[in-house]
Structure formats: structure tokens, C-alpha cells
C-alpha atoms as a PDB file:
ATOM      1  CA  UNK A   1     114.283  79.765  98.056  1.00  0.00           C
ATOM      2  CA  UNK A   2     112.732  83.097  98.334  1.00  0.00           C
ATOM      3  CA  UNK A   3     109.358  83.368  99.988  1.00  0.00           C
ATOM      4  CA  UNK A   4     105.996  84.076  97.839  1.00  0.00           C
ATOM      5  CA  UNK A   5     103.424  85.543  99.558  1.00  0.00           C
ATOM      6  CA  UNK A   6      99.625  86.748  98.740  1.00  0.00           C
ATOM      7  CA  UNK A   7      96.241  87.220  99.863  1.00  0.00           C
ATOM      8  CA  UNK A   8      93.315  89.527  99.396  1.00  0.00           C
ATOM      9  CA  UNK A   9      92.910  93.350 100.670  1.00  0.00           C
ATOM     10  CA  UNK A  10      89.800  95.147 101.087  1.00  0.00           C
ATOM     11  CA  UNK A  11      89.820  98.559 100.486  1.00  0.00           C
ATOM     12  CA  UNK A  12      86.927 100.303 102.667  1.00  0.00           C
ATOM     13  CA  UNK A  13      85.855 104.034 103.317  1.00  0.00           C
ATOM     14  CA  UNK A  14      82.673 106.386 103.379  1.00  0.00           C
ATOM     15  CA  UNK A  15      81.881 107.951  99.835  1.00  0.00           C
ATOM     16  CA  UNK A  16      84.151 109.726  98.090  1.00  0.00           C
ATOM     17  CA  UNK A  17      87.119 109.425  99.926  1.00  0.00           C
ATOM     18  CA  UNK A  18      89.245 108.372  97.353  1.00  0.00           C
ATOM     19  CA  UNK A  19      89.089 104.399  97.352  1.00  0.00           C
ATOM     20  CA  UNK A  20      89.159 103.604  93.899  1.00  0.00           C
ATOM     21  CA  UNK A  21      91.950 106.473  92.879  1.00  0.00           C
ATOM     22  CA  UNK A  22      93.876 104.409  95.537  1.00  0.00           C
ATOM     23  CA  UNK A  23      93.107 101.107  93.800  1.00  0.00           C
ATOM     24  CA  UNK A  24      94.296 102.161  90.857  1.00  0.00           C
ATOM     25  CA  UNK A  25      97.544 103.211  92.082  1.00  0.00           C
ATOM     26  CA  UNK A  26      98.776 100.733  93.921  1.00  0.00           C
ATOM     27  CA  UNK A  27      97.541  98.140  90.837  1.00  0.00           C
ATOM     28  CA  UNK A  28      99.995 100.778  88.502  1.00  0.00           C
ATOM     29  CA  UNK A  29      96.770 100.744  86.099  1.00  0.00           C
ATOM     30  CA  UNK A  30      93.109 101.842  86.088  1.00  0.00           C
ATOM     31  CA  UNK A  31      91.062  99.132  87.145  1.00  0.00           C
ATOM     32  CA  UNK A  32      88.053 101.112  88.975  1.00  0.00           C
ATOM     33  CA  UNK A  33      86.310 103.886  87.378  1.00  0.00           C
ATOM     34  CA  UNK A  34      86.502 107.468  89.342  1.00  0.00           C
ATOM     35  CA  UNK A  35      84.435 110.524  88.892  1.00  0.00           C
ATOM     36  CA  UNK A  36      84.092 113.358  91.657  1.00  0.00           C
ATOM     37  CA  UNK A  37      80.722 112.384  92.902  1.00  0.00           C
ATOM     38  CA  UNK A  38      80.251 109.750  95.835  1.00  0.00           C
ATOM     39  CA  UNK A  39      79.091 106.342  95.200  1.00  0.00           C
ATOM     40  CA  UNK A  40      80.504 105.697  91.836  1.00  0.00           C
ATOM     41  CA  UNK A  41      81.659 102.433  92.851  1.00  0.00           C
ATOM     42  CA  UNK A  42      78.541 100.295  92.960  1.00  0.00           C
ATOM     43  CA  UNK A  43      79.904  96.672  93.073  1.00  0.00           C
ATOM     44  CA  UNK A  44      83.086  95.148  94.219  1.00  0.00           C
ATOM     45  CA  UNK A  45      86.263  95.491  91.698  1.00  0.00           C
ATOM     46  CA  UNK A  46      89.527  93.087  92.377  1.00  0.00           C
ATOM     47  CA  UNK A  47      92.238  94.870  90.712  1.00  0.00           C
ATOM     48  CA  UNK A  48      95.677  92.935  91.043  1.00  0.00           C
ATOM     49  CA  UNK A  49      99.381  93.988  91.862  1.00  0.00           C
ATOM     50  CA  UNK A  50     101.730  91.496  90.657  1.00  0.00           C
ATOM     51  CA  UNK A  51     105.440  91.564  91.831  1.00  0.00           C
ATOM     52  CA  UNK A  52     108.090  89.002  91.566  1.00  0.00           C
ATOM     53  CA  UNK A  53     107.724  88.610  95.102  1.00  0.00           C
ATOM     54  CA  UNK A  54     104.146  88.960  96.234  1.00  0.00           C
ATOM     55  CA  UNK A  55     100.216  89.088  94.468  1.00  0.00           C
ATOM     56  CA  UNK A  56      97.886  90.969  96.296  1.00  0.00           C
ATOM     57  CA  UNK A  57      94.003  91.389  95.112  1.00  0.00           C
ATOM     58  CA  UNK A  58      92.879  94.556  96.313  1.00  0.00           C
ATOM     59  CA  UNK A  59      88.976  94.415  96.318  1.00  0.00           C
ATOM     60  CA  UNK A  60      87.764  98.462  95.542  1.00  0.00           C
ATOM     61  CA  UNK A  61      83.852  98.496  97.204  1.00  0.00           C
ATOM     62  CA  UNK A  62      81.253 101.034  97.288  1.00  0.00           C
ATOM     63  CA  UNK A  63      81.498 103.455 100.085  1.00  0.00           C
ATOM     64  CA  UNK A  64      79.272 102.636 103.279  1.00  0.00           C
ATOM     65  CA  UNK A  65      76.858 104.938 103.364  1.00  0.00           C
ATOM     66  CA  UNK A  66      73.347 105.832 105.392  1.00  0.00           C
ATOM     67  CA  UNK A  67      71.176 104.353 102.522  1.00  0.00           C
ATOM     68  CA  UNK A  68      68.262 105.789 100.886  1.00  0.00           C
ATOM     69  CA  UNK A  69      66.924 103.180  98.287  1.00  0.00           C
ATOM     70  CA  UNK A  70      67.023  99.535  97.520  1.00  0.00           C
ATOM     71  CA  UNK A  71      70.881 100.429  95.162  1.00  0.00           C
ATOM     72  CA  UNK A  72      71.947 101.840  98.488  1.00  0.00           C
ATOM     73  CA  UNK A  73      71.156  99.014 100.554  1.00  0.00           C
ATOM     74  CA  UNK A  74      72.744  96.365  98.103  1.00  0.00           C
ATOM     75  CA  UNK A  75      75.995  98.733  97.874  1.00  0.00           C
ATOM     76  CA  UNK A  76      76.283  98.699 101.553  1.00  0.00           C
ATOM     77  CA  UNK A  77      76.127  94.909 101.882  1.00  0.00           C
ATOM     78  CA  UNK A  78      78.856  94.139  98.811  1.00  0.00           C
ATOM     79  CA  UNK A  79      81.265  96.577 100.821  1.00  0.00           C
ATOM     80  CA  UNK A  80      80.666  94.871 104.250  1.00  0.00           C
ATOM     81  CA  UNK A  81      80.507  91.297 102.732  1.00  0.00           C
ATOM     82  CA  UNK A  82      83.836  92.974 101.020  1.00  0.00           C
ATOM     83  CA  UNK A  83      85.617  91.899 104.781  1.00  0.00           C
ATOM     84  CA  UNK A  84      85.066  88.469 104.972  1.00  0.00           C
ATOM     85  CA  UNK A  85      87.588  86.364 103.623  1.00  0.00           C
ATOM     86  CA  UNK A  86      90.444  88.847 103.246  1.00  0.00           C
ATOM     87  CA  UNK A  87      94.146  88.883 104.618  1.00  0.00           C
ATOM     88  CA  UNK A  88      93.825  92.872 105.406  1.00  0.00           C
ATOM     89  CA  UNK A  89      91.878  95.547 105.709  1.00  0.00           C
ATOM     90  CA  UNK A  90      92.537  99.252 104.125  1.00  0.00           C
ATOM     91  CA  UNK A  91      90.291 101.564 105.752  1.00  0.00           C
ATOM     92  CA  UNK A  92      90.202 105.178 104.530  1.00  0.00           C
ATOM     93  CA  UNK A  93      89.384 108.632 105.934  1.00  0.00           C
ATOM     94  CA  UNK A  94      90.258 111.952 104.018  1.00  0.00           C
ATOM     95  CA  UNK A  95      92.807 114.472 105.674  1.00  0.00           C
ATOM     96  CA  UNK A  96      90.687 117.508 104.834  1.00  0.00           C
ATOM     97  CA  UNK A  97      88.069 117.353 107.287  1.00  0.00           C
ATOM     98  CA  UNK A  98      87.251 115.996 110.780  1.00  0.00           C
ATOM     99  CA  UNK A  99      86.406 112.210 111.601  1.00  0.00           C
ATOM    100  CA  UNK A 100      82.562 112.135 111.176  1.00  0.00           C
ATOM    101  CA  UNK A 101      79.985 109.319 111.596  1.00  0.00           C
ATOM    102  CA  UNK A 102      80.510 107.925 108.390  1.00  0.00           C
ATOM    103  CA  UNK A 103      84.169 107.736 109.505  1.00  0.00           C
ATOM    104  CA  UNK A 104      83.402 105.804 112.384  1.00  0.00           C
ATOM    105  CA  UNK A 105      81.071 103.413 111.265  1.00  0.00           C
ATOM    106  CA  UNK A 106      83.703 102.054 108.379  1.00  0.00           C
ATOM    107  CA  UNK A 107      86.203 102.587 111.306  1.00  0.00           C
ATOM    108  CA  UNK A 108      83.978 100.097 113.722  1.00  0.00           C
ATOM    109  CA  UNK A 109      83.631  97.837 111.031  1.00  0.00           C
ATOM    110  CA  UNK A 110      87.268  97.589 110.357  1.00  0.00           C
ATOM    111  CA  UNK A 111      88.092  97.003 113.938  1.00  0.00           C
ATOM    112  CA  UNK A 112      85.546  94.568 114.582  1.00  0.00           C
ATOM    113  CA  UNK A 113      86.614  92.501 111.663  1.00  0.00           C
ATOM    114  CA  UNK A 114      90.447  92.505 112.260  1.00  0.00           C
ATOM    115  CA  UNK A 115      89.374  91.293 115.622  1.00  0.00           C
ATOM    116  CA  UNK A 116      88.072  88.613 113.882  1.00  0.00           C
ATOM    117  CA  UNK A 117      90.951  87.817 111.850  1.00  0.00           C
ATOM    118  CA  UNK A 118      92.937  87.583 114.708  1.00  0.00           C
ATOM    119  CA  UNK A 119      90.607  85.156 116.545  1.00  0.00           C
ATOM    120  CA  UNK A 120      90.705  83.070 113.617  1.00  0.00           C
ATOM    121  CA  UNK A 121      94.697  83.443 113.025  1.00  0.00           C
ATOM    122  CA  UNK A 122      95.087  82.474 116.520  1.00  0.00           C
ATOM    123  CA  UNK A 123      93.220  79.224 116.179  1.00  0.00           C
ATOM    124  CA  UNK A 124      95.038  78.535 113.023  1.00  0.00           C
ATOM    125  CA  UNK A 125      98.726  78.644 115.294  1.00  0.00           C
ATOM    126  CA  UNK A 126      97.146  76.473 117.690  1.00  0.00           C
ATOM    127  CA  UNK A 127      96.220  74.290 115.205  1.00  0.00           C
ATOM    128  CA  UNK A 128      99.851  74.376 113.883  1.00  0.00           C
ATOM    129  CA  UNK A 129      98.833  76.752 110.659  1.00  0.00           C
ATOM    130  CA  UNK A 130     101.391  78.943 108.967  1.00  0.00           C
ATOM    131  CA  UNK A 131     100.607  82.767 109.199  1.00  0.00           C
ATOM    132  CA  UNK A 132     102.036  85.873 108.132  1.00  0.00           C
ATOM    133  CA  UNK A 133     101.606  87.374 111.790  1.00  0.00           C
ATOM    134  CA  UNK A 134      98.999  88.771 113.857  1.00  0.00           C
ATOM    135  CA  UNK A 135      96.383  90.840 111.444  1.00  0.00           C
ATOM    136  CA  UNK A 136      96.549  94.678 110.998  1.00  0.00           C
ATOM    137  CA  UNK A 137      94.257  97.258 110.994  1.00  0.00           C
ATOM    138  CA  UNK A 138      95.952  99.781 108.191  1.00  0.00           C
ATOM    139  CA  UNK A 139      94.433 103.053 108.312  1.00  0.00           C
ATOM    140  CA  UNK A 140      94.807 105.586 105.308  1.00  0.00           C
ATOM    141  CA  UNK A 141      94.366 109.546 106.026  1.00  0.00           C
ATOM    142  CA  UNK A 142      94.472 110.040 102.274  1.00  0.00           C
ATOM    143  CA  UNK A 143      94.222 113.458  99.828  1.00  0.00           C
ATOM    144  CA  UNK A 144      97.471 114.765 101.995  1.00  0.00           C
ATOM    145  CA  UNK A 145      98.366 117.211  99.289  1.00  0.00           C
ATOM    146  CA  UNK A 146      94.958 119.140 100.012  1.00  0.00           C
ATOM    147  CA  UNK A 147      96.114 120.132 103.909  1.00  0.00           C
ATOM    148  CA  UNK A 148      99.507 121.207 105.161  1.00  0.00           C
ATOM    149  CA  UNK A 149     102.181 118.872 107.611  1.00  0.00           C
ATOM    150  CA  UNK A 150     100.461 120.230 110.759  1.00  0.00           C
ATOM    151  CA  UNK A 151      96.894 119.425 109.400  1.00  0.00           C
ATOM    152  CA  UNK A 152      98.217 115.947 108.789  1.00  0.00           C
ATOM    153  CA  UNK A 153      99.299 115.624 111.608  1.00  0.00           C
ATOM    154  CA  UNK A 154      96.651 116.923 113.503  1.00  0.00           C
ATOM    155  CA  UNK A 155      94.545 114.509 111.860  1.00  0.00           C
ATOM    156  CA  UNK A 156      96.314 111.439 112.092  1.00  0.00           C
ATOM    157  CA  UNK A 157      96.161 112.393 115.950  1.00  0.00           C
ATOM    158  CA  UNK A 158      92.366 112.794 115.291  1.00  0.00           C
ATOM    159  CA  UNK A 159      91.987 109.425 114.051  1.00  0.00           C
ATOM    160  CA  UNK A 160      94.457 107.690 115.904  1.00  0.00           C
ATOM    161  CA  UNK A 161      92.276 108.161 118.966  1.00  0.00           C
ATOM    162  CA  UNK A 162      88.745 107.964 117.745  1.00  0.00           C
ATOM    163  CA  UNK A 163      90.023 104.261 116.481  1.00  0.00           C
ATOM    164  CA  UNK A 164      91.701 103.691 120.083  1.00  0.00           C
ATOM    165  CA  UNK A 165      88.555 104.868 121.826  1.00  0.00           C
ATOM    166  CA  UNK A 166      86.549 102.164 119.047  1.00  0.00           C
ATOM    167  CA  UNK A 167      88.621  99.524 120.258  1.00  0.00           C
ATOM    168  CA  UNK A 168      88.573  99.703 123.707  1.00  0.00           C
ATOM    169  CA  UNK A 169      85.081  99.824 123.430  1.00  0.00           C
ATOM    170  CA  UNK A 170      85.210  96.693 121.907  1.00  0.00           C
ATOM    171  CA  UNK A 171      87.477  95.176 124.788  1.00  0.00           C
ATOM    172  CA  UNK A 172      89.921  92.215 124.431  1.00  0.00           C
ATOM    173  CA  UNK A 173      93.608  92.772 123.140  1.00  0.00           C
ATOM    174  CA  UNK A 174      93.852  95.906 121.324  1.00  0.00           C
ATOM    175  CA  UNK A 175      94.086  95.921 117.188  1.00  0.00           C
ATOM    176  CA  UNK A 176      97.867  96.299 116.116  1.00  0.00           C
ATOM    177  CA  UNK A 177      96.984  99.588 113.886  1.00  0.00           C
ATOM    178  CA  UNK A 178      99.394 101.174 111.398  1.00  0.00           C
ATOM    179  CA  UNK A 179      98.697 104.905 110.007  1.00  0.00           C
ATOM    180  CA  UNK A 180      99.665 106.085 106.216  1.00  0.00           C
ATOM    181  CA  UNK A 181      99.200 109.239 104.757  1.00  0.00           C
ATOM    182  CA  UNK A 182      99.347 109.406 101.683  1.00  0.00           C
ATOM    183  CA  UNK A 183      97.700 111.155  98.273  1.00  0.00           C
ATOM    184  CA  UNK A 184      96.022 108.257  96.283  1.00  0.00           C
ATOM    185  CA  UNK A 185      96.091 110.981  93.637  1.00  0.00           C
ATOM    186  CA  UNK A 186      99.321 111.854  93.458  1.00  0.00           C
ATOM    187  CA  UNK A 187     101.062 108.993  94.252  1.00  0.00           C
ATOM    188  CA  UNK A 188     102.774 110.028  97.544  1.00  0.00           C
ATOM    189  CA  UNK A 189     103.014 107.506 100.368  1.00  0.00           C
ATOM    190  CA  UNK A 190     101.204 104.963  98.070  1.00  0.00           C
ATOM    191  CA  UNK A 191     104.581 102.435  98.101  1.00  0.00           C
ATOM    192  CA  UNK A 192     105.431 102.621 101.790  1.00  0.00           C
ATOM    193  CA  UNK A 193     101.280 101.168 102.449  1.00  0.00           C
ATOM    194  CA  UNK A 194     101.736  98.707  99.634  1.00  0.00           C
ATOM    195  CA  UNK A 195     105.568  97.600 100.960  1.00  0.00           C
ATOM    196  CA  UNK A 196     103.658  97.005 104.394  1.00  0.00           C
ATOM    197  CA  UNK A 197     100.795  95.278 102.940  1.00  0.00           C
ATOM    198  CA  UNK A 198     103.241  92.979 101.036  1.00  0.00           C
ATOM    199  CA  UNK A 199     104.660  92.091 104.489  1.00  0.00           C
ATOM    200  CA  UNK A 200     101.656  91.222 106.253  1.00  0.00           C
ATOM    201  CA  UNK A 201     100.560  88.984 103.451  1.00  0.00           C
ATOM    202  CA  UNK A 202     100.564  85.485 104.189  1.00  0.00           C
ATOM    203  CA  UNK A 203     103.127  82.758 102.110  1.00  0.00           C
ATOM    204  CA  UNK A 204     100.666  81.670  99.246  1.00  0.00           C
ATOM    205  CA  UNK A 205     100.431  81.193  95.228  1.00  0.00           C
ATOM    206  CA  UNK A 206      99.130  83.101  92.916  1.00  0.00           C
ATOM    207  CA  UNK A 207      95.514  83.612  92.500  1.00  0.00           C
ATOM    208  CA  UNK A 208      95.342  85.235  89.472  1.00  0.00           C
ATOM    209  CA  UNK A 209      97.280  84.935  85.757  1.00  0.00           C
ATOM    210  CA  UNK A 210     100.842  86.598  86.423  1.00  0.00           C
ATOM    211  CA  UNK A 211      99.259  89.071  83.773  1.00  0.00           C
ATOM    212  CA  UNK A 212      95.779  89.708  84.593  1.00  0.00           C
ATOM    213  CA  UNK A 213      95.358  93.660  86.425  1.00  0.00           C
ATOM    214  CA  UNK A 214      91.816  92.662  87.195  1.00  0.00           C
ATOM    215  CA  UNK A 215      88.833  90.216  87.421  1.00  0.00           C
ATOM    216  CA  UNK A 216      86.207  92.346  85.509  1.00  0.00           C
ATOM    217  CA  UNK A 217      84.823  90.997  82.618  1.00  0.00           C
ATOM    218  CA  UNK A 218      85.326  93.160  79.199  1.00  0.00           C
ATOM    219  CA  UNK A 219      81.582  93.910  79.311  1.00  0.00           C
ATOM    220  CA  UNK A 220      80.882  95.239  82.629  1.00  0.00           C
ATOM    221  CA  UNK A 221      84.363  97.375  82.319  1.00  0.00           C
ATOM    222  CA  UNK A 222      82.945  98.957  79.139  1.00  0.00           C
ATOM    223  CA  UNK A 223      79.650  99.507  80.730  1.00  0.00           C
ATOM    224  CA  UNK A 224      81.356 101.407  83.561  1.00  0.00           C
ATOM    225  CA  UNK A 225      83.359 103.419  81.438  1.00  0.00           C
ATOM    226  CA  UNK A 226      80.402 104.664  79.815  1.00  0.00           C
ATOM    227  CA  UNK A 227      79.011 105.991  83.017  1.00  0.00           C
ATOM    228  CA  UNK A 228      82.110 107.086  84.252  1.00  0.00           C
ATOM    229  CA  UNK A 229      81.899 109.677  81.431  1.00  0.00           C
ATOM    230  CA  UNK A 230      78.664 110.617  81.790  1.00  0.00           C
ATOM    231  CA  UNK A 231      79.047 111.489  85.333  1.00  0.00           C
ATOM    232  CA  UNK A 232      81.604 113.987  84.415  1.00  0.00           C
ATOM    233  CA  UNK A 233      79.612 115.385  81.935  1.00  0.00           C
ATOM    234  CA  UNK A 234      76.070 115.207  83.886  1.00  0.00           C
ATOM    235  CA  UNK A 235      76.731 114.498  87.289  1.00  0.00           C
ATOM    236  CA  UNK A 236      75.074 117.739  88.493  1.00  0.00           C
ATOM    237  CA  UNK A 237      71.654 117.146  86.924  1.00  0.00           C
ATOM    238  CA  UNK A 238      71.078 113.020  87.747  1.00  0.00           C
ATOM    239  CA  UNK A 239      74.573 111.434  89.400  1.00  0.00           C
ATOM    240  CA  UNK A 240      72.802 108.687  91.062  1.00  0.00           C
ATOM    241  CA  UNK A 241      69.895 107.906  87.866  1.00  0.00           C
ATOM    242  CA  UNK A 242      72.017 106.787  85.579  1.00  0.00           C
ATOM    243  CA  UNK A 243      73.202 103.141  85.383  1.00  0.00           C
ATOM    244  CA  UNK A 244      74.726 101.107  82.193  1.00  0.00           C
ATOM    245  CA  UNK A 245      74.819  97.654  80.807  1.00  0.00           C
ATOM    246  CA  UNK A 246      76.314  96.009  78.093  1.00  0.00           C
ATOM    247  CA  UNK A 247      73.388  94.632  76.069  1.00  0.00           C
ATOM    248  CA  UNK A 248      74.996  93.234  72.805  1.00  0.00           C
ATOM    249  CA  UNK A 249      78.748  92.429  72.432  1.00  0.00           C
ATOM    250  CA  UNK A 250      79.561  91.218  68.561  1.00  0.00           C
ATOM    251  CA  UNK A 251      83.087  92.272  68.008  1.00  0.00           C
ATOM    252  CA  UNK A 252      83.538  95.216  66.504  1.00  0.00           C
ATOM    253  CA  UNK A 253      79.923  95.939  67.708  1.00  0.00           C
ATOM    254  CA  UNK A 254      79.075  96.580  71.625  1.00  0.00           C
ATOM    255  CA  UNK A 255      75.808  97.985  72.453  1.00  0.00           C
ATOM    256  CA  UNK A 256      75.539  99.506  75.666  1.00  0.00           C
ATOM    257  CA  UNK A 257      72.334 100.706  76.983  1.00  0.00           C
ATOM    258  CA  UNK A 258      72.078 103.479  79.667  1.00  0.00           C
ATOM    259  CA  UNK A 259      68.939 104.125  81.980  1.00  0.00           C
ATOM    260  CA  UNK A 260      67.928 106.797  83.541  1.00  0.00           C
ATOM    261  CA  UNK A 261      64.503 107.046  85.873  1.00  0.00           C
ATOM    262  CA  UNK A 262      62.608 109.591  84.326  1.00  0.00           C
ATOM    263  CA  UNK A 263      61.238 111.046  80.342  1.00  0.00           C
ATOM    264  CA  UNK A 264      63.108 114.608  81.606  1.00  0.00           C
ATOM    265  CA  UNK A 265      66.532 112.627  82.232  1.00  0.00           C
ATOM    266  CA  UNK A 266      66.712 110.635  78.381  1.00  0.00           C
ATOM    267  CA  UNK A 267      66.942 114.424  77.132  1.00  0.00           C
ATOM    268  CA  UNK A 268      69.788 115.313  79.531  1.00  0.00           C
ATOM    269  CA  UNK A 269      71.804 112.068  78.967  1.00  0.00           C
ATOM    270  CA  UNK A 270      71.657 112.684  74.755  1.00  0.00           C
ATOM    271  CA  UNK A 271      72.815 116.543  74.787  1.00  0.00           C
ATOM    272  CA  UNK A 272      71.396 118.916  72.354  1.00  0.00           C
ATOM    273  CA  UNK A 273      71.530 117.352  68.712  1.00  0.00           C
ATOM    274  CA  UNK A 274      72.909 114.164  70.230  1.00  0.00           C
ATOM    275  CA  UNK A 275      76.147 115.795  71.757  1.00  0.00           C
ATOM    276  CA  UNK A 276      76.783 114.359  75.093  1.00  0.00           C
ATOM    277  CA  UNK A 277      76.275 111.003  73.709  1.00  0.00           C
ATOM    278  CA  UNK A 278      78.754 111.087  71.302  1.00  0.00           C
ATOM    279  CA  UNK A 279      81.254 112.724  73.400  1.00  0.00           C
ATOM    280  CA  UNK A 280      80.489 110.192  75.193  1.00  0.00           C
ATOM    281  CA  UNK A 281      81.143 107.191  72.765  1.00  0.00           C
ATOM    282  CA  UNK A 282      84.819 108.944  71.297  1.00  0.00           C
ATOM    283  CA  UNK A 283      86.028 109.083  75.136  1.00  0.00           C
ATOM    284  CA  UNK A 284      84.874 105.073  75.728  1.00  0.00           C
ATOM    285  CA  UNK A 285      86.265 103.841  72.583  1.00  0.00           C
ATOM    286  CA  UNK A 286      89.652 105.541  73.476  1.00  0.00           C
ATOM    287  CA  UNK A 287      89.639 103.377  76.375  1.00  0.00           C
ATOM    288  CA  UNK A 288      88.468 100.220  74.144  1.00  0.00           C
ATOM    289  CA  UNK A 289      90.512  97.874  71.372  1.00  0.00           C
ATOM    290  CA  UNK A 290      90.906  99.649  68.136  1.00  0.00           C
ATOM    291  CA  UNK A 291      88.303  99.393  65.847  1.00  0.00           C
ATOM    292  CA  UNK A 292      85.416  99.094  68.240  1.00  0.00           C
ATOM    293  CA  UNK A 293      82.503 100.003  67.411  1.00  0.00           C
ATOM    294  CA  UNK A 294      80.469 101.543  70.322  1.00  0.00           C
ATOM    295  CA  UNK A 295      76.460 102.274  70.296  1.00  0.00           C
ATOM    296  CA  UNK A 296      74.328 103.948  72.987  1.00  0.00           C
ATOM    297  CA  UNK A 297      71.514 103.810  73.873  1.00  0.00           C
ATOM    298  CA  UNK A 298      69.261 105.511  76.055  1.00  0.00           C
ATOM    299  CA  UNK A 299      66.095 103.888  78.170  1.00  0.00           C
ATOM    300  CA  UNK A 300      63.864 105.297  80.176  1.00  0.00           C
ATOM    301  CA  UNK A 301      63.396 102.649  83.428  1.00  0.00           C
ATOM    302  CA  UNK A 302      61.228 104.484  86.046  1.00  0.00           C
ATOM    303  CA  UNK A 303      62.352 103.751  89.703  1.00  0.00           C
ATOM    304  CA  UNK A 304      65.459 101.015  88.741  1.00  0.00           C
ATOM    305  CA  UNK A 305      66.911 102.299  91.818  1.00  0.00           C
ATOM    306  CA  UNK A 306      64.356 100.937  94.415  1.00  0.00           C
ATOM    307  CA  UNK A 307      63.559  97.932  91.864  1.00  0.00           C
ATOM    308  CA  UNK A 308      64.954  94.639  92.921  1.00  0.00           C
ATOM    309  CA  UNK A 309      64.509  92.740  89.619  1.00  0.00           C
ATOM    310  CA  UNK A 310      66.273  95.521  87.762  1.00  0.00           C
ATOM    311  CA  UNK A 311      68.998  95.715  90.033  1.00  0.00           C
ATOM    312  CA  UNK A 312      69.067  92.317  89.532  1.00  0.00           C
ATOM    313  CA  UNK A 313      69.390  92.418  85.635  1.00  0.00           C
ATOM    314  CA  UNK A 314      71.980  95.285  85.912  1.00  0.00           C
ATOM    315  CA  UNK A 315      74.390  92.659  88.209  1.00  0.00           C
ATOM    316  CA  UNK A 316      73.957  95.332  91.641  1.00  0.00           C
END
């Protein structure tokens, strides 16, 4: 009898690098909105890879980040909390520029919990536990196809020893680390990491429906989707204003309001003669079941962003 194995990945990184384009590509589907601009991902997103052999739940989080308001803070604490509980870790860096702080921090976190893991692995053989083998730190120098061979490779070398200088710092036996780069974008190297991640997965069931992709409910998906657009169509003037929420959902009929923190903003949002907004709506309902029928609406909320109980009513 064949062996079934699953388990739970986080995906981790500093803004921007490319977390949920990778997410989507190793699910085969879009399961995590994407826009150029850092911190699109607010919340944690499970997207999930089935294969006749294997399930994996690859949790997309919001990239760690110095923060600056009360959104920040929360979005730093669901990718953190993101760690506990998983099988293996995915922690990003981009290939187009040198290792910074941000880098390091998501690095140290990484390292610190697959040290962790292995603590807790280790009990579980003494115990008498099945495992899928000591946990591994997998590394991703991602958006190859923007550099050259010797920039990747110069990177990777870059990387290689900031994370080796990380863990000795952190003593005990080092971290068993494996390096992939890859182009989340284009799809290159994305089946070796998920092949490897497959193998490190412990014997399990399935978590999820053999047919479910992900674990977002319709509402909060549509809601995204609506603010995905936006931010490609408004992005420069207010990226980080705007949140959505699904207000009303009587099939056909979804109402989805979006916020934004100031009079100035509502103006932006709506376009001239109502333009951006219905650009807006055609693009979501693409995305939707046929014969959906999609209204926005636009709310002024002064300061959401540093507002615990909206943040609470939006679900950040």
C-alpha cells in the first residue's frame, strides 16, 4: 500500500516578495489575491494542492513588516502565529537585491521555529511517534527570471550564509536548510520545491475535501477580489486606505462595501462619472458565478486602520 502523506506549510517573507504568486502556483489555481504593492495579503489564506499521493495546505500570510498602525501590528502577528502548528516552513527572499533587515528578521524567525519543530519531532521519536524526518528550513530566492545565473548564484551564496551566521547564533545542532530558486511567476523551479515539500511531509489523511483549492469563504474571496482591482487601478493615490467587506450576499445579489479613511479618497475610489467603480465590478464578476450581480459601495471610515473595533468588523 502506497504511503499518503500531508501536513501544513507556511509560506513566510517580507512584503512583496512574491508569496502569494507562489501560493498560487504551487495550488495550480488562484487562491490569494496579488497586486504589485506590498502588504496585499492582510490575513492568512490556506490554499490546497491535492495529488494522488500527498495534500499539502500551504498557508499564504501577510509579509512581516516594521509596523506603523494598529492593521500593521495585527498583520504581523497572523504571519508569525502563521508558524505554529505547521509541518514546514517556506521562507522567501527576492533574487534582485541584497539580504536586508526585513530579510533577516523572517529569516530568524524561520530558524528559530524549525528549531522548534525539531525539538518537538525529537520528543515525538522518543516517545515512539512516526515522523517524516528531521524538519527543514526551505529557503526560496524567488523572481530568478529578473537577474542572470551568476546573480543567482551570487545570491543564493548571500543568503546561504547570512542564514548560517543566524543559526549559529542561535547554537545547538544546525537547521538542515535546502535552497530553491525559482520564479513564482513564471513557474520555473516551482515543482522541484513542491516535490521536496511532498517528501518532508509527514504520513497523514486528508484535511481538506479531495476537491476543495482553498478554505476561504465565498464572501471574503469576493471582497478581496474587489480590492485586488482597485489596487491596480489606485494603488498610487491610497494602497494601504482601502479595505472591503462583503455586506449583503442574496444570490444573484452581493453587496460589497469598500472604505477608505478620508472625504478626498471616496472621490478617487468612484472615478470620474463612476468609472473606476464599474471597471471595477465587470473585472470581479468575471471572477464570480454567472449571473452575479455585484454592487459597490463606497464609505468613508476615518482612521479604520488604527481602529481596533473596525478591524475587528472587517475580520483583520
Amino acid at each position: 500500500m502506497s504511503t499518503f502523506r500531508s501536513g501544513f506549510v507556511a509560506v513566510v517573507g517580507r512584503p512583496n516578495v512574491g508569496k502569494s504568486t507562489l501560493v498560487n502556483a504551487m495550488v495550480g489555481v488562484k487562491v490569494s489575491i496579488v497586486s504589485p504593492r506590498p502588504n496585499t495579503t492582510r490575513s492568512q489564506v490556506r490554499g490546497v494542492l491535492n495529488r494522488p499521493d500527498a495534500q499539502i495546505v500551504f498557508v499564504d500570510t501577510p509579509g512581516l513588516h516594521k509596523p506603523k498602525t494598529a492593521l500593521g501590528e495585527r498583520m504581523n502577528e497572523s504571519a508569525t502565529s502563521s508558524l505554529d502548528d505547521v509541518d514546514a516552513v517556506v521562507a522567501m527572499v527576492e533574487a534582485t537585491g541584497a539580504v536586508g533587515p526585513g530579510d533577516r528578521m523572517v529569516l530568524a524567525h524561520s530558524v528559530q521555529r524549525v528549531r522548534a519543530m525539531a525539538r518537538t519531532a525529537e520528543l515525538g521519536r522518543e516517545l515512539g511517534a512516526a515522523g517524516a524526518g528531521r524538519p527543514t528550513l526551505f529557503v526560496v530566492v524567488n523572481k530568478i527570471d529578473r537577474v542572470g545565473g551568476h546573480g543567482v548564484l551570487g545570491h543564493l551564496t548571500g543568503v546561504s550564509a547570512v542564514v548560517d551566521g543566524i543559526d549559529t547564533e542561535e547554537g545547538g545542532e544546525p537547521v538542515p536548510v535546502e535552497y530553491f530558486p525559482l520564479s513564482a511567476a513564471t513557474g520555473a523551479g516551482v515543482p522541484a520545491l513542491v516535490d521536496a515539500l511532498v517528501e518532508r511531509m509527514p504520513e497523514g489523511p486528508r484535511y481538506y475535501p479531495e476537491g476543495m483549492i482553498t478554505d476561504v469563504a465565498e464572501a471574503f474571496w469576493v471582497a478581496d477580489l474587489v480590492r485586488e482591482e482597485l489596487l491596480h487601478r489606485v494603488a498610487d493615490e491610497l494602497p494601504h486606505s482601502i479595505a472591503c467587506r462583503v455586506t449583503e450576499w442574496e444570490w444573484p445579489r452581493v453587496r460589497c462595501e469598500i472604505l477608505v479613511e478620508r472625504d478626498s479618497q471616496k472621490g478617487i475610489v468612484i472615478g470620474k462619472g463612476g468609472s473606476i467603480l464599474k471597471d471595477v465590478g465587470t473585472a470581479v464578476r468575471s471572477q464570480m458565478e454567472p449571473g452575479a450581480f455585484l454592487e459597490l459601495f463606497v464609505r468613508v471610515e476615518k482612521r479604520w486602520q488604527q481602529r481596533e473595533d473596525s478591524l475587528d468588523r472587517l475580520g483583520l
